[in-house]
PDB file of N, CA and C in Angstrom:
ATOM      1  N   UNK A   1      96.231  78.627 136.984  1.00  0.00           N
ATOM      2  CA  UNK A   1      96.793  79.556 136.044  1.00  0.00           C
ATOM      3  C   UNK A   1      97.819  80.415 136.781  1.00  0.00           C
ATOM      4  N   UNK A   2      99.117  80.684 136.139  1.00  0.00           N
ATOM      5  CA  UNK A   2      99.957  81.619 136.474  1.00  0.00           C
ATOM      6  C   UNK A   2     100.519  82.644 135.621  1.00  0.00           C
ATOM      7  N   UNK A   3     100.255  83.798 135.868  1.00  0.00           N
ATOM      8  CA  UNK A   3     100.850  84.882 135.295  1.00  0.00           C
ATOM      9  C   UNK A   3     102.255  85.033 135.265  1.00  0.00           C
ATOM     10  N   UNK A   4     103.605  85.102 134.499  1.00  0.00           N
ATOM     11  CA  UNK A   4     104.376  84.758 134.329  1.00  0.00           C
ATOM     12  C   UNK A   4     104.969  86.754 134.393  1.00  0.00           C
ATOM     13  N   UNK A   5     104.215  87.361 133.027  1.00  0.00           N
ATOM     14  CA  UNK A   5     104.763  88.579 132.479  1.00  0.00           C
ATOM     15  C   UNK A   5     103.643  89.085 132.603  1.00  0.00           C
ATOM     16  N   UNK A   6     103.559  90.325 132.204  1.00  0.00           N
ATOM     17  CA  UNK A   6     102.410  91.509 131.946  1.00  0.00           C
ATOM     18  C   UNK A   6     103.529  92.364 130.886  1.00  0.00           C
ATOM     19  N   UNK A   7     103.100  92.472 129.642  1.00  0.00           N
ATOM     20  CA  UNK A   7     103.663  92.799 128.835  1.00  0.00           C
ATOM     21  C   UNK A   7     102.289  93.951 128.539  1.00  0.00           C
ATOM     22  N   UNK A   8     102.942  95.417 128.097  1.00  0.00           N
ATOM     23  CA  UNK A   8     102.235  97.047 128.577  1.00  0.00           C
ATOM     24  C   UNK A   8     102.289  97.869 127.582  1.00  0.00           C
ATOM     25  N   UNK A   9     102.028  97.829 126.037  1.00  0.00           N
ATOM     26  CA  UNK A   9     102.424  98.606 125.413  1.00  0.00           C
ATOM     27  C   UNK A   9     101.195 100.628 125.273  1.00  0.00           C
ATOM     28  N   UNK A  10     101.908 101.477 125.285  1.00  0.00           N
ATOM     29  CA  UNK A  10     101.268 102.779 125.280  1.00  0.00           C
ATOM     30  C   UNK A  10     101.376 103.279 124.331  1.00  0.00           C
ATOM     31  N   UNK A  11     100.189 103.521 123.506  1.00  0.00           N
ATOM     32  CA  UNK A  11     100.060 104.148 122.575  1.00  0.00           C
ATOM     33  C   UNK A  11     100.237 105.836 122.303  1.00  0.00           C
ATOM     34  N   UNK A  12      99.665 106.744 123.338  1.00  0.00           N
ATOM     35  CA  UNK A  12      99.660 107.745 123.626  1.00  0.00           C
ATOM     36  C   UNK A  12      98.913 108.544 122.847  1.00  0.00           C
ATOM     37  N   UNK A  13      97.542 107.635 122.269  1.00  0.00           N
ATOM     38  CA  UNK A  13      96.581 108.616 121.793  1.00  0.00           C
ATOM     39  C   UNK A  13      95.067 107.352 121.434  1.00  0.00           C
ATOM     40  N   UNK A  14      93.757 107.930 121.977  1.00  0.00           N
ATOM     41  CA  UNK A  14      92.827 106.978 121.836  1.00  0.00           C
ATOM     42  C   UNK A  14      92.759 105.759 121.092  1.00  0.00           C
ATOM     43  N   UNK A  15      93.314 106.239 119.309  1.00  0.00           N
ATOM     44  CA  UNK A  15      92.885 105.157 118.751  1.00  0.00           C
ATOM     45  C   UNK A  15      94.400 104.265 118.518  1.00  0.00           C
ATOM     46  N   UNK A  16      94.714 104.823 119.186  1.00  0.00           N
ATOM     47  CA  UNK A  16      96.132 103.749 118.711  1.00  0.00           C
ATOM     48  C   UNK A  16      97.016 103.976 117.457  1.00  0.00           C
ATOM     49  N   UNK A  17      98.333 103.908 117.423  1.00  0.00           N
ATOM     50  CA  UNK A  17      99.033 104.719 116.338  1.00  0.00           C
ATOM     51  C   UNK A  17      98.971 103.687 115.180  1.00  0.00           C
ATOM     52  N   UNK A  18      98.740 101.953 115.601  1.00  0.00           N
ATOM     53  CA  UNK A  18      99.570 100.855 114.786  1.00  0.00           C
ATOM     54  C   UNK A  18      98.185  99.598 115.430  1.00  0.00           C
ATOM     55  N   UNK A  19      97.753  99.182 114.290  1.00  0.00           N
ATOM     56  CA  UNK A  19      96.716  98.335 114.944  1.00  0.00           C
ATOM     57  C   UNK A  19      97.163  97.023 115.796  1.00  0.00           C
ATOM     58  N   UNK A  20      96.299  96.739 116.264  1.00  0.00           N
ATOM     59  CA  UNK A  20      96.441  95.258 117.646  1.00  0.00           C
ATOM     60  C   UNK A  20      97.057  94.478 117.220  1.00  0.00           C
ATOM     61  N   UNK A  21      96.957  93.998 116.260  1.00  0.00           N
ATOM     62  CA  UNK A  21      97.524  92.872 115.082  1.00  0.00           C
ATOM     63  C   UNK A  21      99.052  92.846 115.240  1.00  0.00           C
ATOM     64  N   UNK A  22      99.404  93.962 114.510  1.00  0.00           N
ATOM     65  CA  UNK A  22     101.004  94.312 114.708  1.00  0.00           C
ATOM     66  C   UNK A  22     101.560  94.518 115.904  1.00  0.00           C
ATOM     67  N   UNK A  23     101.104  94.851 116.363  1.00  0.00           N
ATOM     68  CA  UNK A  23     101.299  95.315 118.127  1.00  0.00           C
ATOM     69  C   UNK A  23     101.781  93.378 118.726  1.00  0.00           C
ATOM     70  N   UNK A  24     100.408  92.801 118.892  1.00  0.00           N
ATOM     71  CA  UNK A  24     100.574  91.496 118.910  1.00  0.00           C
ATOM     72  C   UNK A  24     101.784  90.626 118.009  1.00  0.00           C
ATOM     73  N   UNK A  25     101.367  90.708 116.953  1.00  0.00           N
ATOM     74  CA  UNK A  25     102.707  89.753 116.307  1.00  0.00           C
ATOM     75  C   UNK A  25     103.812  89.982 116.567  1.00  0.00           C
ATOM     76  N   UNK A  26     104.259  91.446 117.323  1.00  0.00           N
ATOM     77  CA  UNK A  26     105.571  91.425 117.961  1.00  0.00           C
ATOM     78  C   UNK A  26     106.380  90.367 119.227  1.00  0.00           C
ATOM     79  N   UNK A  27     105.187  90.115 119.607  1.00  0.00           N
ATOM     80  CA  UNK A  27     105.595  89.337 120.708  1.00  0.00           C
ATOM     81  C   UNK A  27     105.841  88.225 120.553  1.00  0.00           C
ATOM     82  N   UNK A  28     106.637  87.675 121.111  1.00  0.00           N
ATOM     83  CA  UNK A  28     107.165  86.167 120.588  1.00  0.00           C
ATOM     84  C   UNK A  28     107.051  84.764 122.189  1.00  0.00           C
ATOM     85  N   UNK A  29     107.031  84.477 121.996  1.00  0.00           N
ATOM     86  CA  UNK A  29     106.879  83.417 123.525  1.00  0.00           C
ATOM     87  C   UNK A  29     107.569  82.192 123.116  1.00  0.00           C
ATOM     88  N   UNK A  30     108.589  82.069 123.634  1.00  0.00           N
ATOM     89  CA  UNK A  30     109.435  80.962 123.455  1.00  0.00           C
ATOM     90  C   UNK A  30     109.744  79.671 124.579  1.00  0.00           C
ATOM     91  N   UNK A  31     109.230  78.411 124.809  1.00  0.00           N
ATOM     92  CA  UNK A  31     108.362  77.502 125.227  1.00  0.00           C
ATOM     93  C   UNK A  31     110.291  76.920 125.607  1.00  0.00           C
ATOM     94  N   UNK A  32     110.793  77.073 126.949  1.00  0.00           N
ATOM     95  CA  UNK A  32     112.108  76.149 127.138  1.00  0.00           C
ATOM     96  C   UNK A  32     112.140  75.086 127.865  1.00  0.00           C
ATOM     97  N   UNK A  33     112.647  74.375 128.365  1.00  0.00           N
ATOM     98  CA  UNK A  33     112.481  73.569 129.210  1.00  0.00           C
ATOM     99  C   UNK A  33     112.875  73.720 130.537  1.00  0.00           C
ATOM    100  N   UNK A  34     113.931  75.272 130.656  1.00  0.00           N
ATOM    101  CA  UNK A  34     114.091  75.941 132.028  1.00  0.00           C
ATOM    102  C   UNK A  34     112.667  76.903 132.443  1.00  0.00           C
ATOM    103  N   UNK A  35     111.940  76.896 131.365  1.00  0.00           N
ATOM    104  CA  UNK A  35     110.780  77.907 131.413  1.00  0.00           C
ATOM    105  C   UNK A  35     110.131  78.606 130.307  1.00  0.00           C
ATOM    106  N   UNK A  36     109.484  79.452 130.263  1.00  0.00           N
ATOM    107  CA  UNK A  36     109.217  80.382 129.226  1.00  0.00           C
ATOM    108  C   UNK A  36     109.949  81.225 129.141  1.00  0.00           C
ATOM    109  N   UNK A  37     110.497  82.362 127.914  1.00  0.00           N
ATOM    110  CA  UNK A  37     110.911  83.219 127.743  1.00  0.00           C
ATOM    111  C   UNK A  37     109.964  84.644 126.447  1.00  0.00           C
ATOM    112  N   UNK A  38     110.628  85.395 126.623  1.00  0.00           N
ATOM    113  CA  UNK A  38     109.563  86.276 125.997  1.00  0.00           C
ATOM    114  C   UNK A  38     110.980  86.889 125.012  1.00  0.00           C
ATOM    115  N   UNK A  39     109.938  87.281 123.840  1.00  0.00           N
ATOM    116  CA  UNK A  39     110.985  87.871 122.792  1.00  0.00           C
ATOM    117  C   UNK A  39     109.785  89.011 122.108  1.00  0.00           C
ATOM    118  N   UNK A  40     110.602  90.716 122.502  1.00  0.00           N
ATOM    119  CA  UNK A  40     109.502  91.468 121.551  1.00  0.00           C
ATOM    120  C   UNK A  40     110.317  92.262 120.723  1.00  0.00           C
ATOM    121  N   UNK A  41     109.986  92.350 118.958  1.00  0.00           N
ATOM    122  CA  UNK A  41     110.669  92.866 118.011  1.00  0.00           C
ATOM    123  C   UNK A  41     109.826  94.034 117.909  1.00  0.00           C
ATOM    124  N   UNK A  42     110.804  95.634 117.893  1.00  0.00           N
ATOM    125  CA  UNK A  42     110.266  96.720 118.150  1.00  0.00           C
ATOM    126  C   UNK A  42     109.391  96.940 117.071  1.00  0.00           C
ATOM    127  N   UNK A  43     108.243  97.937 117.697  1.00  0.00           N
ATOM    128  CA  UNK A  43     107.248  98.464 116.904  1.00  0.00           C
ATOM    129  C   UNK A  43     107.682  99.837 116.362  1.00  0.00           C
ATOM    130  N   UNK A  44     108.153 100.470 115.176  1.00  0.00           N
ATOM    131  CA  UNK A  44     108.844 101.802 114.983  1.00  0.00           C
ATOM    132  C   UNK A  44     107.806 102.644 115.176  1.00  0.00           C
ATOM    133  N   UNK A  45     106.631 102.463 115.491  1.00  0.00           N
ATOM    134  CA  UNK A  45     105.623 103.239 115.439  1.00  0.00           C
ATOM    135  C   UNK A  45     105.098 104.270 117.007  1.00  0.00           C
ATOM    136  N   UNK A  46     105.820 102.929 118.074  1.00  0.00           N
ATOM    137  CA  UNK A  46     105.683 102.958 119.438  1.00  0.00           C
ATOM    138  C   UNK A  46     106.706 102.865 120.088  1.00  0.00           C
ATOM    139  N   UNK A  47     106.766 103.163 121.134  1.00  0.00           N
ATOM    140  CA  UNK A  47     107.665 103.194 122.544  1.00  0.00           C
ATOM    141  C   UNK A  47     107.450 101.600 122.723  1.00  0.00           C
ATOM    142  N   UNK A  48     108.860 101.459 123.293  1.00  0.00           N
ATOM    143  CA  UNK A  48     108.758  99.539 123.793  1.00  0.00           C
ATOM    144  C   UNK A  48     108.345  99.319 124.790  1.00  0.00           C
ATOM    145  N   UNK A  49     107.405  98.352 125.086  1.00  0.00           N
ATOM    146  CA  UNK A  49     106.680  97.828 126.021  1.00  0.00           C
ATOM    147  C   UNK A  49     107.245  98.007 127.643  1.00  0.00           C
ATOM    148  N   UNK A  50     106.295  98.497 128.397  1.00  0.00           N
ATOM    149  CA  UNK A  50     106.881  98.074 129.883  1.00  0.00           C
ATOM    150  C   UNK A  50     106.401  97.004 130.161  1.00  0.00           C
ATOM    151  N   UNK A  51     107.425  95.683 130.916  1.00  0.00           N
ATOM    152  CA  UNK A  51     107.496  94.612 131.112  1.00  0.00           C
ATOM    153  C   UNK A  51     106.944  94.220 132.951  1.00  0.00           C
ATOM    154  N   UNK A  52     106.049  94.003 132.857  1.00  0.00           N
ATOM    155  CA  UNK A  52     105.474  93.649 134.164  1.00  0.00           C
ATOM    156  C   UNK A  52     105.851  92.385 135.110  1.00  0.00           C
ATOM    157  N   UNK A  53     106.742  92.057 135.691  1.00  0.00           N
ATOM    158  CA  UNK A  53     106.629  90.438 136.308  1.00  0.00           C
ATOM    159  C   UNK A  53     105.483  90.137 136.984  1.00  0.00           C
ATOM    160  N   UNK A  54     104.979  88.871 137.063  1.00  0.00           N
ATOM    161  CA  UNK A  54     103.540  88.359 137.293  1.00  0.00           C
ATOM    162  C   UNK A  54     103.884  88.656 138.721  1.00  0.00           C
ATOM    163  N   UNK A  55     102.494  88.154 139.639  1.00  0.00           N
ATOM    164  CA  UNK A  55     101.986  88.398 140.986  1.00  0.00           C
ATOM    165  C   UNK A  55     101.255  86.578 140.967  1.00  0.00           C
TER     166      UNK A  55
END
């Protein structure tokens, strides 16, 4: 297994502003043949994700 991204989103309060669901369906993973690529359509609810490169 290889970690590619670490994709980080912060809510900035316990229960979360926007449930997992939506949070999740933002993210898109697009399968190339140079590699994977990542696609995230903003959440208006949240700050955009900090993007982690794998280890």
């Amino acid at each position: 297994m290889e970690v590619l991204k670490v994709v980080w989103w912060d809510h900035k309060c316990p229960n979360g502003k926007v449930s997992s669901a939506k949070v999740h369906r933002s993210l898109k993973i697009i399968e190339e043949s140079s590699g994977v690529n990542i696609s995230i359509e903003s959440v208006k609810e949240i700050d955009p994700p900090e993007i982690i490169d794998g280890f």
